[in-house]
Protein backbone atom coordinates (compact mmCIF):
# COMPACT_ATOMS: atom_id res chain seq x y z
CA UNK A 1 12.83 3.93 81.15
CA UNK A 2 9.85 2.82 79.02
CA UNK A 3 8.68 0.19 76.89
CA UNK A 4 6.89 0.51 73.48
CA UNK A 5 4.96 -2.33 71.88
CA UNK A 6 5.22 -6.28 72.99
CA UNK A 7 7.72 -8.16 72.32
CA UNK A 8 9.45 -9.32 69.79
CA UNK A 9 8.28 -6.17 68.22
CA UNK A 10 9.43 -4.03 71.47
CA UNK A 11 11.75 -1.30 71.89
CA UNK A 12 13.38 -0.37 75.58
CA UNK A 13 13.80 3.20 75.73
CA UNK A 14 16.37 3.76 78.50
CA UNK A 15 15.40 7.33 78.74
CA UNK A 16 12.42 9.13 79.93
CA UNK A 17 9.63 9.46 77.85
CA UNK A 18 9.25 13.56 78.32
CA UNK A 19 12.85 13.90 77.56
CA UNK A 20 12.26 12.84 73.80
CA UNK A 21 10.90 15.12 71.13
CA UNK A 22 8.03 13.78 69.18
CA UNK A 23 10.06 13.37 65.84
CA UNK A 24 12.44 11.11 67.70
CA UNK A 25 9.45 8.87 69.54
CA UNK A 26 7.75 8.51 65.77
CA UNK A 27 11.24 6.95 64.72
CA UNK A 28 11.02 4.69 67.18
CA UNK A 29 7.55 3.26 67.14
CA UNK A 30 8.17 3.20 63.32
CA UNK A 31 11.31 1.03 63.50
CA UNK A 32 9.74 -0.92 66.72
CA UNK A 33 6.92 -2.24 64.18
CA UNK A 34 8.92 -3.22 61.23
CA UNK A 35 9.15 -7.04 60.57
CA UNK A 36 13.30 -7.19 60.37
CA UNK A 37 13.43 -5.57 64.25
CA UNK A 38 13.29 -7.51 67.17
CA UNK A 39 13.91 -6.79 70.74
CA UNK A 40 15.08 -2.78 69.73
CA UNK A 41 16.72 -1.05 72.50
CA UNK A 42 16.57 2.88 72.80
CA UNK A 43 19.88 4.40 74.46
CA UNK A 44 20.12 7.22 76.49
CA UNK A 45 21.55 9.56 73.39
CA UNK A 46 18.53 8.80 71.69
CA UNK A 47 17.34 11.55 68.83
CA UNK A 48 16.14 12.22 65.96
CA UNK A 49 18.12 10.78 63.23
CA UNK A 50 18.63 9.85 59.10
CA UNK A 51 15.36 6.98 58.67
CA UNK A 52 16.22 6.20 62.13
CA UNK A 53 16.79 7.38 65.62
CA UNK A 54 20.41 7.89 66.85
CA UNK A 55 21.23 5.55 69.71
CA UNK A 56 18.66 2.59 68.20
CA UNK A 57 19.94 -1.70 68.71
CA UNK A 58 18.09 -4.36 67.82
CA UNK A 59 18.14 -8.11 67.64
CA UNK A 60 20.24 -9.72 64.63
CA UNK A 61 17.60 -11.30 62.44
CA UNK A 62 18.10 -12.79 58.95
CA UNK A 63 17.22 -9.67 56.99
CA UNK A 64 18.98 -6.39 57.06
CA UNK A 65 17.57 -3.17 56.59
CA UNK A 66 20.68 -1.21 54.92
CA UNK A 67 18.85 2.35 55.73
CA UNK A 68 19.67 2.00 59.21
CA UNK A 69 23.45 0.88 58.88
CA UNK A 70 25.72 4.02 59.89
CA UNK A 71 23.27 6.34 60.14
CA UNK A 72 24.51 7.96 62.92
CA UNK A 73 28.19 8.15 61.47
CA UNK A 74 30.09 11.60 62.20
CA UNK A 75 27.04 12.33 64.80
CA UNK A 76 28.21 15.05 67.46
């Protein structure tokens, strides 16, 4: 398990970091920074997905990015 960035801009990655490809790990710095994410949390599933990682959860704030709804739909 790792952490990337500070909170509220953080994500938990409840994986370890050399079991991540590099495609993956720029999804989730990328998501990590943006303004609607807080708190993101980083399952164990976690790869590379459609604008986001597979296995990504954040904090509910008031805006909603609609690129990262279902993007993981029919996955495996």
């Amino acid at each position: 398990m790792f952490t990337i960035g500070q909170a509220p801009n953080d994500a938990v990655v409840f994986l370890e970091k050399d079991h991540l490809d590099r495609e993956t790990l720029k999804q989730i710095e990328a998501i990590a920074a943006h303004a609607s994410v807080a708190h993101a949390r980083i399952m164990p599933d976690a790869h590379k997905g459609n604008g986001c990682c597979v296995g990504f959860t954040c904090h509910l704030t008031p805006t909603v990015l609609p690129g990262l709804i279902g993007g993981d739909i029919g996955c495996g």
